[in-house]
N, C-alpha and C. Protein backbone atom coordinates (compact mmCIF):
# COMPACT_ATOMS: atom_id res chain seq x y z
N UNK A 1 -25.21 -14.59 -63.43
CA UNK A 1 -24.26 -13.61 -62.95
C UNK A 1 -24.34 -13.56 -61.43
N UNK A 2 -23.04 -13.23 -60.57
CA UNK A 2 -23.07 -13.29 -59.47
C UNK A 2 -23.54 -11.84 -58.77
N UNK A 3 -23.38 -11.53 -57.35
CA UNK A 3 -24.13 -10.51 -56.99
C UNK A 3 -22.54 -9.43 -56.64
N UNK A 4 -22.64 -8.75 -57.32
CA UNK A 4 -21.36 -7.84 -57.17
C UNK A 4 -20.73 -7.58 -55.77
N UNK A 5 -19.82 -7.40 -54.95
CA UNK A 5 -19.45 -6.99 -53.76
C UNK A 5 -19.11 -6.33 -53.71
N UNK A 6 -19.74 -5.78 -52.41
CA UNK A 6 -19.73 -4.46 -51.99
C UNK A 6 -18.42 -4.09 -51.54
N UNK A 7 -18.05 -2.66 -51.83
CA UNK A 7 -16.28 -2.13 -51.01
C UNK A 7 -16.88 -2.01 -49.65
N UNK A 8 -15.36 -2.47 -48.69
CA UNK A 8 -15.77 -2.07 -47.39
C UNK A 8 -14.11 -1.29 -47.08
N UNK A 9 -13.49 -0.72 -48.09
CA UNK A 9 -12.33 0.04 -47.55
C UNK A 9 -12.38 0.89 -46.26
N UNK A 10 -13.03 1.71 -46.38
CA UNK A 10 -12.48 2.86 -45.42
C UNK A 10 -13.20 2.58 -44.47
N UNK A 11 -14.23 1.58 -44.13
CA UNK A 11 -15.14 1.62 -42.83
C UNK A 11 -14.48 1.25 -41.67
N UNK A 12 -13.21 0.95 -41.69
CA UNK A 12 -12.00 0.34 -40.35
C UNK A 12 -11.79 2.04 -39.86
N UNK A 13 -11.23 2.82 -41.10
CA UNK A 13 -10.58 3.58 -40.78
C UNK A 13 -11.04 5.00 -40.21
N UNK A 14 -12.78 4.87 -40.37
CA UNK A 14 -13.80 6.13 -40.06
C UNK A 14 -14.09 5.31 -38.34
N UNK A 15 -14.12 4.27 -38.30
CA UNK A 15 -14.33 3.67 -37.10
C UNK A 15 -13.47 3.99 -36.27
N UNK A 16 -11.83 3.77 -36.48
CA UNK A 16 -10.81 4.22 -35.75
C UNK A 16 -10.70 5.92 -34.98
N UNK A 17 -10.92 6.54 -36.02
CA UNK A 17 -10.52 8.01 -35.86
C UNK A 17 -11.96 8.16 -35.08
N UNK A 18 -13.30 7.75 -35.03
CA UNK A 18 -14.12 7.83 -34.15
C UNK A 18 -13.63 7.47 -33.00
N UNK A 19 -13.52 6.54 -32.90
CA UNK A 19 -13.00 6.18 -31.30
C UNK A 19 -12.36 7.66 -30.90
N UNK A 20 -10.91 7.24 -31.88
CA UNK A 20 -9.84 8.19 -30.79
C UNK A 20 -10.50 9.50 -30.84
N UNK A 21 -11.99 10.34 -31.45
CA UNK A 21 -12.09 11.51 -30.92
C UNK A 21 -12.98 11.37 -29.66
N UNK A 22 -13.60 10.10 -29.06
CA UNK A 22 -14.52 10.05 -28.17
C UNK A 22 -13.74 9.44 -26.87
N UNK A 23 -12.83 8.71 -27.49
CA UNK A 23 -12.54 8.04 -25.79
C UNK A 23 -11.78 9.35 -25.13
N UNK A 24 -12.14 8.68 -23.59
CA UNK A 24 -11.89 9.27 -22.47
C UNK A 24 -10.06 9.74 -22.12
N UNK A 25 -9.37 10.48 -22.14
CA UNK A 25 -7.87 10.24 -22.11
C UNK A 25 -7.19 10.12 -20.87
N UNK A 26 -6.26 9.41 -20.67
CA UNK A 26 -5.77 9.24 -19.09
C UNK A 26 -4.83 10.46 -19.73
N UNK A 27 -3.89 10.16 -18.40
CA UNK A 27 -3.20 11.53 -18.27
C UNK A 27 -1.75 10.96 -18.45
N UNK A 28 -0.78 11.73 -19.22
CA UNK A 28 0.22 11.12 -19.74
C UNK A 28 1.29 10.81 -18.36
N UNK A 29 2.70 10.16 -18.55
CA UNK A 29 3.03 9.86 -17.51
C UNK A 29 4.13 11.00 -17.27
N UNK A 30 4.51 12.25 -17.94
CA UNK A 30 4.90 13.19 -17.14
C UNK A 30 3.83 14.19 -16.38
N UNK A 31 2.83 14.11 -16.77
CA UNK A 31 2.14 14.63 -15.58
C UNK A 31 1.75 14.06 -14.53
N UNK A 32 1.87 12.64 -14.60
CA UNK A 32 1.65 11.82 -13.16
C UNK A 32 2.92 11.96 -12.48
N UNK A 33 4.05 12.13 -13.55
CA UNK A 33 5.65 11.92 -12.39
C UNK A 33 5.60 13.66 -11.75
N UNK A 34 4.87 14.66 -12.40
CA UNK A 34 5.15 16.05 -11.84
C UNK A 34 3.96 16.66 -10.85
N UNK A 35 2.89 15.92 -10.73
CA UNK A 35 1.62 16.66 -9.95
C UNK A 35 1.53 15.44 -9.00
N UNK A 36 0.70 14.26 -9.58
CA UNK A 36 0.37 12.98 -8.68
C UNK A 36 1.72 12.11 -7.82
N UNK A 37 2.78 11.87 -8.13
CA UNK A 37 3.60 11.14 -7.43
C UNK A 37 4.09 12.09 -6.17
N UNK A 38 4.47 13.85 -6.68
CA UNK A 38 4.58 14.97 -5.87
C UNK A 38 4.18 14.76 -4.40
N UNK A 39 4.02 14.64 -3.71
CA UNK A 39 3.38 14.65 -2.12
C UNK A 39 3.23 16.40 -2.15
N UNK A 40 3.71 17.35 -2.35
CA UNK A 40 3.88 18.44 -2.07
C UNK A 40 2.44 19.56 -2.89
N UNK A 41 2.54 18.80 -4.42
CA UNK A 41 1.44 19.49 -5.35
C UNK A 41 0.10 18.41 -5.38
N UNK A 42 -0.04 17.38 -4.75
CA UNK A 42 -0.74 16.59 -4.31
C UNK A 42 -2.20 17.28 -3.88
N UNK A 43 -3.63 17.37 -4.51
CA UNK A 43 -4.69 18.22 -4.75
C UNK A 43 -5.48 16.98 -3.85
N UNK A 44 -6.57 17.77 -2.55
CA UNK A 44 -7.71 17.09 -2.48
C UNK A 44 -8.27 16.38 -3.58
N UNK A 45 -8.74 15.18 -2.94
CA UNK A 45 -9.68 14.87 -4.33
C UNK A 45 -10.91 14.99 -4.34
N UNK A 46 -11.40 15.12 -5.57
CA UNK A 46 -12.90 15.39 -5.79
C UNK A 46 -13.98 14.72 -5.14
N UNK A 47 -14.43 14.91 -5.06
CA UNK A 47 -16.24 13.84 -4.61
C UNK A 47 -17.39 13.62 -5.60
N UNK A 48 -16.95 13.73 -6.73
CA UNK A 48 -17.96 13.55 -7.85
C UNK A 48 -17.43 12.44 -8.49
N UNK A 49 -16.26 11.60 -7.98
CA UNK A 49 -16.15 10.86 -8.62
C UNK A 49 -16.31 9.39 -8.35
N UNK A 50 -16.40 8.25 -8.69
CA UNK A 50 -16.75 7.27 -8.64
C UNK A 50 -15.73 6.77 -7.02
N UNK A 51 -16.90 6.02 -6.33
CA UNK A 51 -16.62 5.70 -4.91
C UNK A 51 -16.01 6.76 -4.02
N UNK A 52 -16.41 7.59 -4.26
CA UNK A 52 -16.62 9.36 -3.64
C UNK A 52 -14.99 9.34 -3.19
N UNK A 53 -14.32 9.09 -4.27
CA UNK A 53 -12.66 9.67 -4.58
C UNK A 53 -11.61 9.20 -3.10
N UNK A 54 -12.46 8.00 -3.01
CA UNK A 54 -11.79 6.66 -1.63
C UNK A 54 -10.76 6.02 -2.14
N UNK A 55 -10.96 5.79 -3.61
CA UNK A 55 -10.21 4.31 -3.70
C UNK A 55 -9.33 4.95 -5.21
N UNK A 56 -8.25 5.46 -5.21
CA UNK A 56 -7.52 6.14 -6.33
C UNK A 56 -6.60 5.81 -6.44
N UNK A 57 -6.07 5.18 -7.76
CA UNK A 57 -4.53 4.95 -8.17
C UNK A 57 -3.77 5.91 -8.71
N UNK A 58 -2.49 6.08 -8.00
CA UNK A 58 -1.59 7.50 -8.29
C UNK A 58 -1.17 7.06 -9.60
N UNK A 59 -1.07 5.95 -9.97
CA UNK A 59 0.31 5.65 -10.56
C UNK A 59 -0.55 5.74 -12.28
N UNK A 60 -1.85 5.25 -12.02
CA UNK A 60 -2.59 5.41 -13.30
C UNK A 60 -3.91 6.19 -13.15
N UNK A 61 -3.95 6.82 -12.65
CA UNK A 61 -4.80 8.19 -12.61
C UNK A 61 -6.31 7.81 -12.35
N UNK A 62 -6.50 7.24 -12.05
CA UNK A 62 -7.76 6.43 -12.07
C UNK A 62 -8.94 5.75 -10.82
N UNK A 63 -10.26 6.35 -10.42
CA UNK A 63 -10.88 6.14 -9.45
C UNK A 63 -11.42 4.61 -9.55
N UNK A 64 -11.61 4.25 -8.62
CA UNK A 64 -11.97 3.17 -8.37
C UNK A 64 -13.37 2.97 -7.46
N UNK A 65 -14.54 2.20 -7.91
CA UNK A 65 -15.79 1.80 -7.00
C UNK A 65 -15.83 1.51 -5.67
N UNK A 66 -14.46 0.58 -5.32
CA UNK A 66 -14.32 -0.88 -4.19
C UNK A 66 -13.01 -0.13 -3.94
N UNK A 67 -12.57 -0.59 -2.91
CA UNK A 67 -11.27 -1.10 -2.01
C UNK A 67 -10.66 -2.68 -2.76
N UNK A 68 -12.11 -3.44 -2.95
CA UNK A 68 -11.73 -4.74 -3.63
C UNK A 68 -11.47 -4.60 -5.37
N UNK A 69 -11.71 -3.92 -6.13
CA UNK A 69 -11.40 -3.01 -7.63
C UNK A 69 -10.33 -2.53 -7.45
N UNK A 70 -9.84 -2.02 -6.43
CA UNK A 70 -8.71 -1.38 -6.40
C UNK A 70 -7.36 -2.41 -6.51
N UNK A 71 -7.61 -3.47 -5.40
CA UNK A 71 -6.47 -4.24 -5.37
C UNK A 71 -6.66 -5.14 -6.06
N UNK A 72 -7.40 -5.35 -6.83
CA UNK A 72 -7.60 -6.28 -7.93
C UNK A 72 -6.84 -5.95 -9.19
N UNK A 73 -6.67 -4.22 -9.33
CA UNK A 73 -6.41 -3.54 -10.25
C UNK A 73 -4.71 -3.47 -10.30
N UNK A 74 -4.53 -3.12 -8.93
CA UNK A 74 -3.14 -3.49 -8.81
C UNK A 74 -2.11 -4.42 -8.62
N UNK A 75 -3.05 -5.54 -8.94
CA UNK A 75 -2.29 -6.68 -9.46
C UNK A 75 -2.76 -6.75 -10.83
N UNK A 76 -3.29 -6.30 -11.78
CA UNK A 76 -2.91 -5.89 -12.87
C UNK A 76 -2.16 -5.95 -13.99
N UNK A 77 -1.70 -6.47 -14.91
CA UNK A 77 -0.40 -6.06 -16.11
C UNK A 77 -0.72 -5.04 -16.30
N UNK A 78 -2.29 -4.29 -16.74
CA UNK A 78 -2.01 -2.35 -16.85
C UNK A 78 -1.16 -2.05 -15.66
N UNK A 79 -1.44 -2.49 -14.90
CA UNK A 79 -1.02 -1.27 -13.74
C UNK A 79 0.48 -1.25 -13.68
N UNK A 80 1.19 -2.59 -13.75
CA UNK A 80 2.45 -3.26 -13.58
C UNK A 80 3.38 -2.29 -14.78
N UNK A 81 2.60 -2.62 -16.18
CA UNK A 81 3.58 -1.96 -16.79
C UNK A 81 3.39 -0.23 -16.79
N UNK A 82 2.31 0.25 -16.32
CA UNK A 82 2.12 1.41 -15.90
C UNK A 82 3.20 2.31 -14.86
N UNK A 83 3.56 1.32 -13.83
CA UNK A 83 4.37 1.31 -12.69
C UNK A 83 6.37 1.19 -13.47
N UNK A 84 6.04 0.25 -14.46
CA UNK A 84 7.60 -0.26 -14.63
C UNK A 84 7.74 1.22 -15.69
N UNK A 85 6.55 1.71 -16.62
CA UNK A 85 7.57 2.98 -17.10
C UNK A 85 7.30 3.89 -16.20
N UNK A 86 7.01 4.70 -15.59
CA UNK A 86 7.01 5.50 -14.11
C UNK A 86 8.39 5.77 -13.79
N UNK A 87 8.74 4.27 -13.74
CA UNK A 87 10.29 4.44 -13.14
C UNK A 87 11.40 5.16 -13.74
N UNK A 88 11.17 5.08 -14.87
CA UNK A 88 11.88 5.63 -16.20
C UNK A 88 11.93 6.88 -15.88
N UNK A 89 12.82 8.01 -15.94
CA UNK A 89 12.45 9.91 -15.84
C UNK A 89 12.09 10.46 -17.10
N UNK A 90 11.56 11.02 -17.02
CA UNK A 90 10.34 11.71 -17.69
C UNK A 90 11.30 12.53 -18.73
N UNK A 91 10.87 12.98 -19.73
CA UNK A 91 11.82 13.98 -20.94
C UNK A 91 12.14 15.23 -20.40
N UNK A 92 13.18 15.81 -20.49
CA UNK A 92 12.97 16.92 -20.19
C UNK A 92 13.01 17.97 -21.54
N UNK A 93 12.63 19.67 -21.05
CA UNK A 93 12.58 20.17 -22.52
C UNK A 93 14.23 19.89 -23.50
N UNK A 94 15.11 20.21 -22.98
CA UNK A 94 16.11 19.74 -23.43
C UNK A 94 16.59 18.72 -24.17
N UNK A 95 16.13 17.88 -23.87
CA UNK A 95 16.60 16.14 -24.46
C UNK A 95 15.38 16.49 -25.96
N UNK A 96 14.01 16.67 -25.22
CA UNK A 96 13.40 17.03 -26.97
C UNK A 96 13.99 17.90 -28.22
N UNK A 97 14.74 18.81 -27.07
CA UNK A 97 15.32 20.10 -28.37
C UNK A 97 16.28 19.20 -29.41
N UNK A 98 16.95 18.56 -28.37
CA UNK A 98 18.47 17.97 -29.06
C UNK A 98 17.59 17.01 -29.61
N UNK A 99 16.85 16.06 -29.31
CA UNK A 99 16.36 15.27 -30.18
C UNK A 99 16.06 15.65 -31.56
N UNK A 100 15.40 17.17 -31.92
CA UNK A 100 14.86 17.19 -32.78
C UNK A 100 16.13 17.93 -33.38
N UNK A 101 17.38 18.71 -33.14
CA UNK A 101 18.33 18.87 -33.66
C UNK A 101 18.60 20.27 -33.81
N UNK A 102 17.58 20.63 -32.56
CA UNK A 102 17.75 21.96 -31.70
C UNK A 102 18.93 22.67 -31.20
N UNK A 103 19.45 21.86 -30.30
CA UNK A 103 19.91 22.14 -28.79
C UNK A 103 21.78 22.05 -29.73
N UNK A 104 22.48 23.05 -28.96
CA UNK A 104 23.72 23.29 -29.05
C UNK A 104 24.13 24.22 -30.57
N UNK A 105 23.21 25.34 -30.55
CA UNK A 105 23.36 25.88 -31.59
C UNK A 105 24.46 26.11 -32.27
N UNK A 106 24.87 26.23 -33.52
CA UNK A 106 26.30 26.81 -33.71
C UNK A 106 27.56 26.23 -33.81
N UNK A 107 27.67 24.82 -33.26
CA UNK A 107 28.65 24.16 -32.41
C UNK A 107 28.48 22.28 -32.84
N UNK A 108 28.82 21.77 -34.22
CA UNK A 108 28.93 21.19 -34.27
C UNK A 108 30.00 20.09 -34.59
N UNK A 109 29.59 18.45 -34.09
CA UNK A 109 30.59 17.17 -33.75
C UNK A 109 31.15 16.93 -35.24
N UNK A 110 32.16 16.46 -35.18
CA UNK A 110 32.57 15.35 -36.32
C UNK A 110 32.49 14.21 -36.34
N UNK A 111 31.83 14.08 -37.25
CA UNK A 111 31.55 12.12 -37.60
C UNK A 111 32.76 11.42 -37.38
N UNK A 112 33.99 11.51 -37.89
CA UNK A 112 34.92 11.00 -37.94
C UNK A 112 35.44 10.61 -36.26
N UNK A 113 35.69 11.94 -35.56
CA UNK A 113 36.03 12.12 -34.31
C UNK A 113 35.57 12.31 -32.89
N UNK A 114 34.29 12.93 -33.30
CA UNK A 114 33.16 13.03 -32.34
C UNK A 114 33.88 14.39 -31.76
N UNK A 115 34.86 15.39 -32.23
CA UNK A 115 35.30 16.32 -31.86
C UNK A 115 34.60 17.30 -32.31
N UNK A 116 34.32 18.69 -31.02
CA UNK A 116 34.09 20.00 -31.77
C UNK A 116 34.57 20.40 -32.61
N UNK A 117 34.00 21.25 -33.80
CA UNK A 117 34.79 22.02 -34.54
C UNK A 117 33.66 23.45 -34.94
């Protein structure tokens, strides 16, 4: 008789949900388009942080050791496609409402016509 095998179902999936409660989170990209890109709400930076808060990318939230880490970083594909959605404008509350089938209470289109009724 052979030696039975063992289940390994769920050990992917206890592994996964570990991660995502431990890793570190960057900061989404409407708060980089409303605080960090800002010049105006633009915060000293800290000194506790890695290369005493010299070498910082706006665009992905993120301290850097070097001057040479830095521009290494920004040649990048993170950083690039970091930069190419940036460009994109950010949701506003509105567009979520209507998305979810909120927004324009009371007041609906026709399929047929795309007219109020």
């Amino acid at each position: 008789m052979g030696r039975i095998r063992r289940s390994r179902t769920h050990k992917s999936q206890r592994d996964i949900h570990r991660a995502s409660r431990t890793r570190a989170r960057t900061r989404d990209l409407d708060q980089i388009q409303l605080i960090d890109l800002d010049p105006k709400v633009r915060t000293t930076p800290r000194f506790d942080k890695p290369g005493l808060a010299q070498h910082y990318c706006v665009e992905c939230a993120r301290y850097f050791e070097s001057d040479v880490a830095l521009h290494s970083h920004w040649k990048s594909k993170v950083h690039k496609k970091r930069c190419r959605a940036l460009k994109e404008p950010a949701y506003t509350i509105e567009e979520s409402e209507r998305a979810a089938g909120l927004g324009r209470e009371g007041k609906r289109t026709s399929p047929i016509c795309g007219g109020w009724y």
